[in-house]
PDB file of N, CA and C in Angstrom:
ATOM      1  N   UNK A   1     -90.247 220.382  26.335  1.00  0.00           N
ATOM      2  CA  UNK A   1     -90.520 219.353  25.363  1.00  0.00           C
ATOM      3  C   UNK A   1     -91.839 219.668  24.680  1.00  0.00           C
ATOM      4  N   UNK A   2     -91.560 219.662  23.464  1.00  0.00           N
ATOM      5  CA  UNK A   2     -93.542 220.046  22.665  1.00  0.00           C
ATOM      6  C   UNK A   2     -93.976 218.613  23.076  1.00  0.00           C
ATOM      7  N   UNK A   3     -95.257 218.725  22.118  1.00  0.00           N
ATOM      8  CA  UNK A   3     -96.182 217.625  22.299  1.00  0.00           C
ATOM      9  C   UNK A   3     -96.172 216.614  21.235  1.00  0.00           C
ATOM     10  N   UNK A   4     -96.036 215.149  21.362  1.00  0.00           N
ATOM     11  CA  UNK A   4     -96.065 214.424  20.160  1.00  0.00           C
ATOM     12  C   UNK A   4     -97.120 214.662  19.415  1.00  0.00           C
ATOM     13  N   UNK A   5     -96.570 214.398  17.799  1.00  0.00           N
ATOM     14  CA  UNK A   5     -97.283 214.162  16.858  1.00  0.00           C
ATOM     15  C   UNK A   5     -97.489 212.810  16.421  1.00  0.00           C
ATOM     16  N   UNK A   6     -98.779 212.484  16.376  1.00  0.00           N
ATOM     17  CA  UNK A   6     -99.273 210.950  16.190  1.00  0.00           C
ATOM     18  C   UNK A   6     -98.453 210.706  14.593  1.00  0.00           C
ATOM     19  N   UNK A   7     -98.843 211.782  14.086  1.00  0.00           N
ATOM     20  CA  UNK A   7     -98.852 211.420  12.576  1.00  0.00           C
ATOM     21  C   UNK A   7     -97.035 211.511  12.312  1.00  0.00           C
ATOM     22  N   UNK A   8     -96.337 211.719  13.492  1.00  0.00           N
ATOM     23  CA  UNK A   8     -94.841 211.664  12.885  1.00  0.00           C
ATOM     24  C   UNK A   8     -93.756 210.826  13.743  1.00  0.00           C
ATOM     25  N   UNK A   9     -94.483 210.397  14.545  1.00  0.00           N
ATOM     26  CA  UNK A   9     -93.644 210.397  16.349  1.00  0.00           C
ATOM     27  C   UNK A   9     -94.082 209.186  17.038  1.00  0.00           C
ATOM     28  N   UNK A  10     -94.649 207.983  16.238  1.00  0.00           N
ATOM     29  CA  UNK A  10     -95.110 206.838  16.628  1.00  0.00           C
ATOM     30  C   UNK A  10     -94.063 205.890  15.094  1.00  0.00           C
ATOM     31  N   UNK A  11     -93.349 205.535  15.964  1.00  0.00           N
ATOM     32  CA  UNK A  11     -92.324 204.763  14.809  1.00  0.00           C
ATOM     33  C   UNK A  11     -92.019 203.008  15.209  1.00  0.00           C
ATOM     34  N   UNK A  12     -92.204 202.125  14.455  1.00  0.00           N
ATOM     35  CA  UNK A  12     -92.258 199.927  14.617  1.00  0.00           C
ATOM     36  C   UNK A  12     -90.443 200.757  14.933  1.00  0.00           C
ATOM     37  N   UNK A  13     -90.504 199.390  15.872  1.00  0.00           N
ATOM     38  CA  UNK A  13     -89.066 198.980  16.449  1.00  0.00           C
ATOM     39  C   UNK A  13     -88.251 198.686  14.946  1.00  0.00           C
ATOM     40  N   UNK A  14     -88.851 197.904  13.983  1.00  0.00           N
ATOM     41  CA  UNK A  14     -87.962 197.926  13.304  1.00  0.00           C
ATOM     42  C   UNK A  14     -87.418 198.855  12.017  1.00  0.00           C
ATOM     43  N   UNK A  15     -88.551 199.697  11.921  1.00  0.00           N
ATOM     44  CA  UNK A  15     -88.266 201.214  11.226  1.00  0.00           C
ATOM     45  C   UNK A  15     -86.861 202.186  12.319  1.00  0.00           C
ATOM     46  N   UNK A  16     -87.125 201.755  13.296  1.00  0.00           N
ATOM     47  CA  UNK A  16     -86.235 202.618  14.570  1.00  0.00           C
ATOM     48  C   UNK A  16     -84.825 202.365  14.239  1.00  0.00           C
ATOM     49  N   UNK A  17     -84.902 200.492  14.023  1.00  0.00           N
ATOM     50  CA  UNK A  17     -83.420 199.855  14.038  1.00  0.00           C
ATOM     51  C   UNK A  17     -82.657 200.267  12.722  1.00  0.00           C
ATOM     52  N   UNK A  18     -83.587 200.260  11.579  1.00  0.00           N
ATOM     53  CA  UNK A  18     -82.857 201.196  10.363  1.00  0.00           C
ATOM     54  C   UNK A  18     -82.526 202.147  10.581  1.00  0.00           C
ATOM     55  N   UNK A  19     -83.289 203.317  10.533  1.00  0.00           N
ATOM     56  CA  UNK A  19     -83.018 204.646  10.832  1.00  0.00           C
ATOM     57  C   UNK A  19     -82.632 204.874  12.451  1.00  0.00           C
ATOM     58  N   UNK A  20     -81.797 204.224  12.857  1.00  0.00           N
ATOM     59  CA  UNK A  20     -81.637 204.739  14.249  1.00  0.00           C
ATOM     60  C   UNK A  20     -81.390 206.477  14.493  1.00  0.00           C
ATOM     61  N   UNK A  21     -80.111 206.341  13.755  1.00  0.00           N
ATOM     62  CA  UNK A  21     -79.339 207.801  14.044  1.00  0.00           C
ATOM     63  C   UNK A  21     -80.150 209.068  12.913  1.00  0.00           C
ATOM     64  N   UNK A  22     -81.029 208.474  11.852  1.00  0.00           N
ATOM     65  CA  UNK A  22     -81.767 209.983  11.429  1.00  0.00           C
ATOM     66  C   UNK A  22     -83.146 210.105  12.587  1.00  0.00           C
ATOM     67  N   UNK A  23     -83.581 208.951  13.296  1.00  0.00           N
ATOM     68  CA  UNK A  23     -84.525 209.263  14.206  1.00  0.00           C
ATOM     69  C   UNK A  23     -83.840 209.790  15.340  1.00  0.00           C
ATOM     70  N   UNK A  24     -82.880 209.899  15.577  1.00  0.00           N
ATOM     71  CA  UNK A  24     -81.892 210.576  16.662  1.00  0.00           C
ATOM     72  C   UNK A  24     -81.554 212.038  16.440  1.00  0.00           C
ATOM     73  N   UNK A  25     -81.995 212.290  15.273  1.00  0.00           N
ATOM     74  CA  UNK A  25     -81.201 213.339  14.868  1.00  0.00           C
ATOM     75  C   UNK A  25     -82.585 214.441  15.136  1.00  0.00           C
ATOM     76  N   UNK A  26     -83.913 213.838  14.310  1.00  0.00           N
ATOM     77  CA  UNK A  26     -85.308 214.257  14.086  1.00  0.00           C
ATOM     78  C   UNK A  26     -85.916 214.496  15.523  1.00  0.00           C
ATOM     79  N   UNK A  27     -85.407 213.722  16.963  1.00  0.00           N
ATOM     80  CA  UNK A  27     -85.540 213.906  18.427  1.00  0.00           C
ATOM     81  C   UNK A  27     -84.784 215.338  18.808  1.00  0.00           C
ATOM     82  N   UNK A  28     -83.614 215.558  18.333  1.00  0.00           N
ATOM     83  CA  UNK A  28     -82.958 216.708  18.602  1.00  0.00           C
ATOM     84  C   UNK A  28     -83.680 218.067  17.797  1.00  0.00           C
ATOM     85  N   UNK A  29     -83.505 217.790  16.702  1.00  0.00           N
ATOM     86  CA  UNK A  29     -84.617 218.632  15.606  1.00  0.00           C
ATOM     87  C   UNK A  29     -85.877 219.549  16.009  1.00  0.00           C
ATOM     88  N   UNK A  30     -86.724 218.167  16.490  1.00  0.00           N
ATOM     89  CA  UNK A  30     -88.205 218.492  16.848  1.00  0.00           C
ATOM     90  C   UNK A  30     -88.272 218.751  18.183  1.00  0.00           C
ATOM     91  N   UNK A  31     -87.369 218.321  19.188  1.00  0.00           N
ATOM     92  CA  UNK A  31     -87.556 218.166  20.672  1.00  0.00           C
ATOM     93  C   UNK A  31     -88.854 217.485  21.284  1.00  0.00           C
ATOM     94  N   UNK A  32     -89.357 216.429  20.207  1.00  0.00           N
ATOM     95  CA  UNK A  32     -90.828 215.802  20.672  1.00  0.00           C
ATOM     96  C   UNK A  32     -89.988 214.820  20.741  1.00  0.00           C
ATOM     97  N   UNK A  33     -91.508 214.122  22.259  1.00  0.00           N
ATOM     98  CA  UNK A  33     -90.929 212.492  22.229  1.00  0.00           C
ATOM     99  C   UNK A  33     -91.228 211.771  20.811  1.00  0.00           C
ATOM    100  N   UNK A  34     -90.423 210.476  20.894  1.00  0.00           N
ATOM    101  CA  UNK A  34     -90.776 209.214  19.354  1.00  0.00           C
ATOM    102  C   UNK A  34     -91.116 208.123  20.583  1.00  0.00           C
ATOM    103  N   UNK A  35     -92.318 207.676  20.043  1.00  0.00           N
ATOM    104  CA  UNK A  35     -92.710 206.341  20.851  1.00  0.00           C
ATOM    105  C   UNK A  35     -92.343 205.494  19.852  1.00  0.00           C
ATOM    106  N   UNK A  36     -92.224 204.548  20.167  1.00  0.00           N
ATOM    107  CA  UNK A  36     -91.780 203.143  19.821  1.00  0.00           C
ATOM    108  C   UNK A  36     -92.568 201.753  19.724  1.00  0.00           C
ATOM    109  N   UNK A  37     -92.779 201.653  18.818  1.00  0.00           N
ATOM    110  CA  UNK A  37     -93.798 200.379  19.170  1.00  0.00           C
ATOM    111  C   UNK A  37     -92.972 198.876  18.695  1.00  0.00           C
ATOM    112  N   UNK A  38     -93.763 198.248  18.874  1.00  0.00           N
ATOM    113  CA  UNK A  38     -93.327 196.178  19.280  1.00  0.00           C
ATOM    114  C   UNK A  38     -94.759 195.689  19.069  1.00  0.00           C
ATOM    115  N   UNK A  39     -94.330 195.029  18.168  1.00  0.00           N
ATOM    116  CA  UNK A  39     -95.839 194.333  17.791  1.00  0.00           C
ATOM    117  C   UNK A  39     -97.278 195.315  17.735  1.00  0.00           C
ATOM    118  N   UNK A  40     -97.208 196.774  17.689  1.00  0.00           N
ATOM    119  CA  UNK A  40     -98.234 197.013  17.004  1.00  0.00           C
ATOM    120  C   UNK A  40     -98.669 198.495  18.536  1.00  0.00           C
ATOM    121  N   UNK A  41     -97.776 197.767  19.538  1.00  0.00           N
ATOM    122  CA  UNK A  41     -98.031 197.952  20.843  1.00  0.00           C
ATOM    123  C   UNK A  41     -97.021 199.201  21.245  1.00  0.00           C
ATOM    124  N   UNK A  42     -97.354 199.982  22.130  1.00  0.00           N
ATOM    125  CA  UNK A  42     -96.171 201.412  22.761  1.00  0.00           C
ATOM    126  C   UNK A  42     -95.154 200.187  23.350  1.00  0.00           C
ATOM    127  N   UNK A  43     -93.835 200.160  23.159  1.00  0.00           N
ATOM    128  CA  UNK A  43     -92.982 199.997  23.949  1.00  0.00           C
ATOM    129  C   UNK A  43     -91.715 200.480  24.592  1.00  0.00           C
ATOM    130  N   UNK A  44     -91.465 202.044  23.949  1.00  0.00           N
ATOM    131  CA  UNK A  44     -91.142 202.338  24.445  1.00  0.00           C
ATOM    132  C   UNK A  44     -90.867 204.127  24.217  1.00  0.00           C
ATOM    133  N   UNK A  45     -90.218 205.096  25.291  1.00  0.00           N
ATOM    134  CA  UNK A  45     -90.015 206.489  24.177  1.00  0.00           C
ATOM    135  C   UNK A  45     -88.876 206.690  24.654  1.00  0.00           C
ATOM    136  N   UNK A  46     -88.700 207.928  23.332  1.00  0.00           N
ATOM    137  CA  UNK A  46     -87.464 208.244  23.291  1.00  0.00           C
ATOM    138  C   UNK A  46     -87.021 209.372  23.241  1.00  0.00           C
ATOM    139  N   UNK A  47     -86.733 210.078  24.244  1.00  0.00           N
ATOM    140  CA  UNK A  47     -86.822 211.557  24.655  1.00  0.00           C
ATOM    141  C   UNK A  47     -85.585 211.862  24.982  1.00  0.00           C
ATOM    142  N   UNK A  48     -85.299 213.638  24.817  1.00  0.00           N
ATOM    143  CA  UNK A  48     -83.816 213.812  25.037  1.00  0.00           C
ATOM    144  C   UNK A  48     -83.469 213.820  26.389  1.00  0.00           C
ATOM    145  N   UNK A  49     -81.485 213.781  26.132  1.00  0.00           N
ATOM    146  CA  UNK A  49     -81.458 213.793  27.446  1.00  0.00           C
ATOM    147  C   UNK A  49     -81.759 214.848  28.349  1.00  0.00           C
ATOM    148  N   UNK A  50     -82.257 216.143  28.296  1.00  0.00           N
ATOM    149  CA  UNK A  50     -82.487 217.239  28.552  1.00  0.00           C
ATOM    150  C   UNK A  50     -83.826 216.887  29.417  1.00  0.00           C
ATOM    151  N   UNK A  51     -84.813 216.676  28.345  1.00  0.00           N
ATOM    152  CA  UNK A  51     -86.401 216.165  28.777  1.00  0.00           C
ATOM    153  C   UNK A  51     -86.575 215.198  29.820  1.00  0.00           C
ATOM    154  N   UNK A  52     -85.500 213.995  30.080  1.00  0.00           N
ATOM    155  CA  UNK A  52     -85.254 212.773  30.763  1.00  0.00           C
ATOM    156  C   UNK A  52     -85.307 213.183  31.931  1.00  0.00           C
ATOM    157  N   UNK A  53     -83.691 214.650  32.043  1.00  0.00           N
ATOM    158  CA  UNK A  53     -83.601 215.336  33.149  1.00  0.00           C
ATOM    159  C   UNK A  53     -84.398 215.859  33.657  1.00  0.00           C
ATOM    160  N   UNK A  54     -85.521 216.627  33.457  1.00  0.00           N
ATOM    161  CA  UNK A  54     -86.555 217.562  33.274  1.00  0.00           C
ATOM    162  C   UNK A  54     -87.389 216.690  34.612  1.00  0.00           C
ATOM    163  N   UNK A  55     -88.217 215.779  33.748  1.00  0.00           N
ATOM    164  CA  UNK A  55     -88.764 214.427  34.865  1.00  0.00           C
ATOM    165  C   UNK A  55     -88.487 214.240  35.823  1.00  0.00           C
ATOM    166  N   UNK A  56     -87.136 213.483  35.615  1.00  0.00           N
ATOM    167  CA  UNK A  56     -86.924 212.708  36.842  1.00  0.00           C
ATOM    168  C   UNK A  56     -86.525 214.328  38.153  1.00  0.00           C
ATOM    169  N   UNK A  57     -85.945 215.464  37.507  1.00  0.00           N
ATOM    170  CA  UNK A  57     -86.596 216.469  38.374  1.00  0.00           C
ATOM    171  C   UNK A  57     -87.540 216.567  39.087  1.00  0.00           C
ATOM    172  N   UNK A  58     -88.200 216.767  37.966  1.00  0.00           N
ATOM    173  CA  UNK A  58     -90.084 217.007  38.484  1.00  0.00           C
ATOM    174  C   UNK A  58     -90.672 215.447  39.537  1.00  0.00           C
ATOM    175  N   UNK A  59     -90.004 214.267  39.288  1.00  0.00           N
ATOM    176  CA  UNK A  59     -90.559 213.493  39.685  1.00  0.00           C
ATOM    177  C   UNK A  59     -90.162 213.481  41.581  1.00  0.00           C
ATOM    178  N   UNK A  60     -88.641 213.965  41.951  1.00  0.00           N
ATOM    179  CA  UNK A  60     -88.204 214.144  42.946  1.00  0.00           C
ATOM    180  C   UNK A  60     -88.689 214.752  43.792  1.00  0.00           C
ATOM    181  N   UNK A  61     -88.926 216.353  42.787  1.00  0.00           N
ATOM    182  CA  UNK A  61     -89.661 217.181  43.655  1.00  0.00           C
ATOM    183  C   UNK A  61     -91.181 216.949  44.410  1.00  0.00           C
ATOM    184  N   UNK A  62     -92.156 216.298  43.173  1.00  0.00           N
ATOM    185  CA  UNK A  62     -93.103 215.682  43.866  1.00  0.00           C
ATOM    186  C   UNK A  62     -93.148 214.361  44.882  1.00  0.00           C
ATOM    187  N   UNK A  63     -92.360 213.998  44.653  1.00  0.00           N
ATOM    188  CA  UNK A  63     -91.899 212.944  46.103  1.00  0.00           C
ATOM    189  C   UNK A  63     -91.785 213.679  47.578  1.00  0.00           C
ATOM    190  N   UNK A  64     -90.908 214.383  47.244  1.00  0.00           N
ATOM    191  CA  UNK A  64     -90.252 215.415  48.147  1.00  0.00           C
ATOM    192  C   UNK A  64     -91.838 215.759  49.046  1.00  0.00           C
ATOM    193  N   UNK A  65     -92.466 216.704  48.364  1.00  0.00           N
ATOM    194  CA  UNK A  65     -93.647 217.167  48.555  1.00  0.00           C
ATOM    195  C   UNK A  65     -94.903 216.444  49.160  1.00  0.00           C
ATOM    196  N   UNK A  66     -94.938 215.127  48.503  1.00  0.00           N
ATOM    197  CA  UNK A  66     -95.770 214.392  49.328  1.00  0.00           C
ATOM    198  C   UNK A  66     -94.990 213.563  50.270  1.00  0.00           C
ATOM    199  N   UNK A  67     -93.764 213.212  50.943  1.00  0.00           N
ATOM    200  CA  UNK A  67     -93.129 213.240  51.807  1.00  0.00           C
ATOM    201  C   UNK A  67     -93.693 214.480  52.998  1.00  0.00           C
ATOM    202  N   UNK A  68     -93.542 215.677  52.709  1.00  0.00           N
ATOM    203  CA  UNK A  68     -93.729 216.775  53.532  1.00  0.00           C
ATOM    204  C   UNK A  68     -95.349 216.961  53.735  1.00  0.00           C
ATOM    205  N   UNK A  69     -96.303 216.590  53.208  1.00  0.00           N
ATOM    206  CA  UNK A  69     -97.768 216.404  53.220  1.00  0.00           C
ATOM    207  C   UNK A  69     -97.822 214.935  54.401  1.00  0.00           C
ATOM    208  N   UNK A  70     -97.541 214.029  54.162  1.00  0.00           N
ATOM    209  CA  UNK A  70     -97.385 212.824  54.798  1.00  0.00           C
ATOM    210  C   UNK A  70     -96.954 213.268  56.253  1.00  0.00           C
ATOM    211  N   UNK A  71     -95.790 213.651  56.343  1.00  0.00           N
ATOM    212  CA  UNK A  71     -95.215 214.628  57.360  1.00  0.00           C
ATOM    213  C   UNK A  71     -96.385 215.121  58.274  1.00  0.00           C
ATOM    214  N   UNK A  72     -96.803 216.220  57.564  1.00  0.00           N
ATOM    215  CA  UNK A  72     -97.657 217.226  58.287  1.00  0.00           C
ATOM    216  C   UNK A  72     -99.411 216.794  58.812  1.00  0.00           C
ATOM    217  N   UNK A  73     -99.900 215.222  57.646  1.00  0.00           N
ATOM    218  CA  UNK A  73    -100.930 214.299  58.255  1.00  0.00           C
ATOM    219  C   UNK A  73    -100.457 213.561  59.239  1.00  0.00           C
ATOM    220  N   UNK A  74     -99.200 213.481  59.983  1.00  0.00           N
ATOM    221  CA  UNK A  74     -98.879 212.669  60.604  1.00  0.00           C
ATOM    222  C   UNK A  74     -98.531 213.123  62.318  1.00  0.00           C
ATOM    223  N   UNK A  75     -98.866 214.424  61.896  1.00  0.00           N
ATOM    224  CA  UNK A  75     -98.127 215.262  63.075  1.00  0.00           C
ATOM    225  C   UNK A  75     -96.593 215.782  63.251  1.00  0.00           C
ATOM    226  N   UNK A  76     -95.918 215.459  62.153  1.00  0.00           N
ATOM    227  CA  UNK A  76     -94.022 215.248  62.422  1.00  0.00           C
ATOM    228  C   UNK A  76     -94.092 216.268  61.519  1.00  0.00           C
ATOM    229  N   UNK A  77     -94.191 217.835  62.110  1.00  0.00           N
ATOM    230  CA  UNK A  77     -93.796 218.883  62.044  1.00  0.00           C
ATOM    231  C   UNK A  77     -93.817 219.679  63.666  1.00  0.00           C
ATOM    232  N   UNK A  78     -92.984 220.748  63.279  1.00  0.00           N
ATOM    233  CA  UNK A  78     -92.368 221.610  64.162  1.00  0.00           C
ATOM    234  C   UNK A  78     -92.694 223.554  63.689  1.00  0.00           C
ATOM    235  N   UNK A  79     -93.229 224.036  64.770  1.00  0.00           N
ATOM    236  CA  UNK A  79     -93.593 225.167  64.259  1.00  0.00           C
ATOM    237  C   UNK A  79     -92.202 226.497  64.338  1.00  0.00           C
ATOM    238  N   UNK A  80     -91.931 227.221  63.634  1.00  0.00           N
ATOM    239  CA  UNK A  80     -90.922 228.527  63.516  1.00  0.00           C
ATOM    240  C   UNK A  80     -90.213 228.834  64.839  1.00  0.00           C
ATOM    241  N   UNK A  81     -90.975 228.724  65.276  1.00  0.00           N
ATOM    242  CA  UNK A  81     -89.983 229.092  66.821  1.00  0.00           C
ATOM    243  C   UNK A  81     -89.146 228.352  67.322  1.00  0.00           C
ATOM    244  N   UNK A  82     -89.751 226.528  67.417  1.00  0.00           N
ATOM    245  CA  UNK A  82     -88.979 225.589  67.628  1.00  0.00           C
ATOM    246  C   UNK A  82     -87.849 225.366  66.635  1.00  0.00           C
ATOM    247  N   UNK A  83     -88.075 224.975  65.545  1.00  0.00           N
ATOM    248  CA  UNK A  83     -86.934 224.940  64.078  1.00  0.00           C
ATOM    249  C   UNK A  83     -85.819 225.570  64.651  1.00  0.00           C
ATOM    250  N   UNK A  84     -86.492 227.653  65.329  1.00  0.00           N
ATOM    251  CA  UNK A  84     -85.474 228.067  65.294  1.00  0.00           C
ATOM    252  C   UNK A  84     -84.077 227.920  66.362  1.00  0.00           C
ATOM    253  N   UNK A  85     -85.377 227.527  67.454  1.00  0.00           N
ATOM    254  CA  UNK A  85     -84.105 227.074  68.971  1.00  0.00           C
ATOM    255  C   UNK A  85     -83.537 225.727  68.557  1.00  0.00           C
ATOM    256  N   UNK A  86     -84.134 224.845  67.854  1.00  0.00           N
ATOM    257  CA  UNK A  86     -83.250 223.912  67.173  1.00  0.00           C
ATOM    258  C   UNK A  86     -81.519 224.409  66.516  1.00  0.00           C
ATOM    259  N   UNK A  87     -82.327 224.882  65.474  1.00  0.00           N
ATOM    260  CA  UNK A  87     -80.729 224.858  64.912  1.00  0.00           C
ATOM    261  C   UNK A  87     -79.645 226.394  65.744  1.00  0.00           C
ATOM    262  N   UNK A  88     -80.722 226.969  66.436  1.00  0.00           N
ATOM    263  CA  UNK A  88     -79.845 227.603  66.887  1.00  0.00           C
ATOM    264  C   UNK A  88     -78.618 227.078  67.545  1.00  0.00           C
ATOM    265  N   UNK A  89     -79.528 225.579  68.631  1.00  0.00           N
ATOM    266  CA  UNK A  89     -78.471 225.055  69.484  1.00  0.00           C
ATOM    267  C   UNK A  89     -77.106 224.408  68.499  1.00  0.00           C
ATOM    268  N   UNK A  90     -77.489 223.929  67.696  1.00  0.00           N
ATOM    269  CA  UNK A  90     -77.045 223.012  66.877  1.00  0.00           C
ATOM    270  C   UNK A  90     -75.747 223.713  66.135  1.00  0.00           C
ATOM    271  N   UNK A  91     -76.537 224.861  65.603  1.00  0.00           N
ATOM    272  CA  UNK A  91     -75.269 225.416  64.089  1.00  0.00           C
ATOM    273  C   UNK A  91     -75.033 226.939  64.423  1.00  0.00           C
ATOM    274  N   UNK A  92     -75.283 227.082  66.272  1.00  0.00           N
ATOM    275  CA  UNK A  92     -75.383 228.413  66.752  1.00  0.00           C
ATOM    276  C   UNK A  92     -76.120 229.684  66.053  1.00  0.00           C
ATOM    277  N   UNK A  93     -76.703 231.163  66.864  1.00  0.00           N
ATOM    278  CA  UNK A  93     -77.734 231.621  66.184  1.00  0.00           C
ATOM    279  C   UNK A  93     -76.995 232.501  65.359  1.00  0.00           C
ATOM    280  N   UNK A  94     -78.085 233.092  64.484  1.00  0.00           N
ATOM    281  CA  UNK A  94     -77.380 233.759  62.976  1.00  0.00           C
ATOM    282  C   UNK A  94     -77.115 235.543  63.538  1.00  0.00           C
ATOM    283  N   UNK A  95     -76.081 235.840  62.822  1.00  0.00           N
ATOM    284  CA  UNK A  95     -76.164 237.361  63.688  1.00  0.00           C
ATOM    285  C   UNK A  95     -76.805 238.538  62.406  1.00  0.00           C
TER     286      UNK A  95
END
């Protein structure tokens, strides 16, 4: 996703509701977000579905990650050797 442009990419809710589908079109075009404003105010953006995906990716993975940090301040890890007699018992060993 590039980076918004103030001067093109900050559009009133009700400029949006006219032009819906050429500002739909100008999102695909440019691949920048369009923020949205309401009374003067950000309310909302509007990014592709590509970029949406992108996030909520990125947002998982960093969950994920501080999950596994949390983990490892907590003591609830297991070192290579154990893991491995684990799943050995479990999913038998690899040949």
């Amino acid at each position: 996703m590039k980076p918004l442009q103030v001067s093109s990419d900050i559009l009133a809710i009700g400029d949006f509701k006219a032009r819906a589908s050429q500002v739909v079109r100008q999102l695909r075009d440019s691949q920048r977000p369009i923020v949205i404003t309401q009374n003067g105010k950000p309310a909302a953006v509007l990014v592709t579905p590509e970029a949406y995906d992108r996030f909520a990716a990125h947002q998982l993975f960093a969950e994920a990650v501080n999950h596994g940090l949390e983990d490892v301040a907590a003591g609830r890890v297991i070192d290579d050797d154990n893991l491995t007699a684990v799943l050995d018992r479990e999913f038998g060993p690899l040949s």
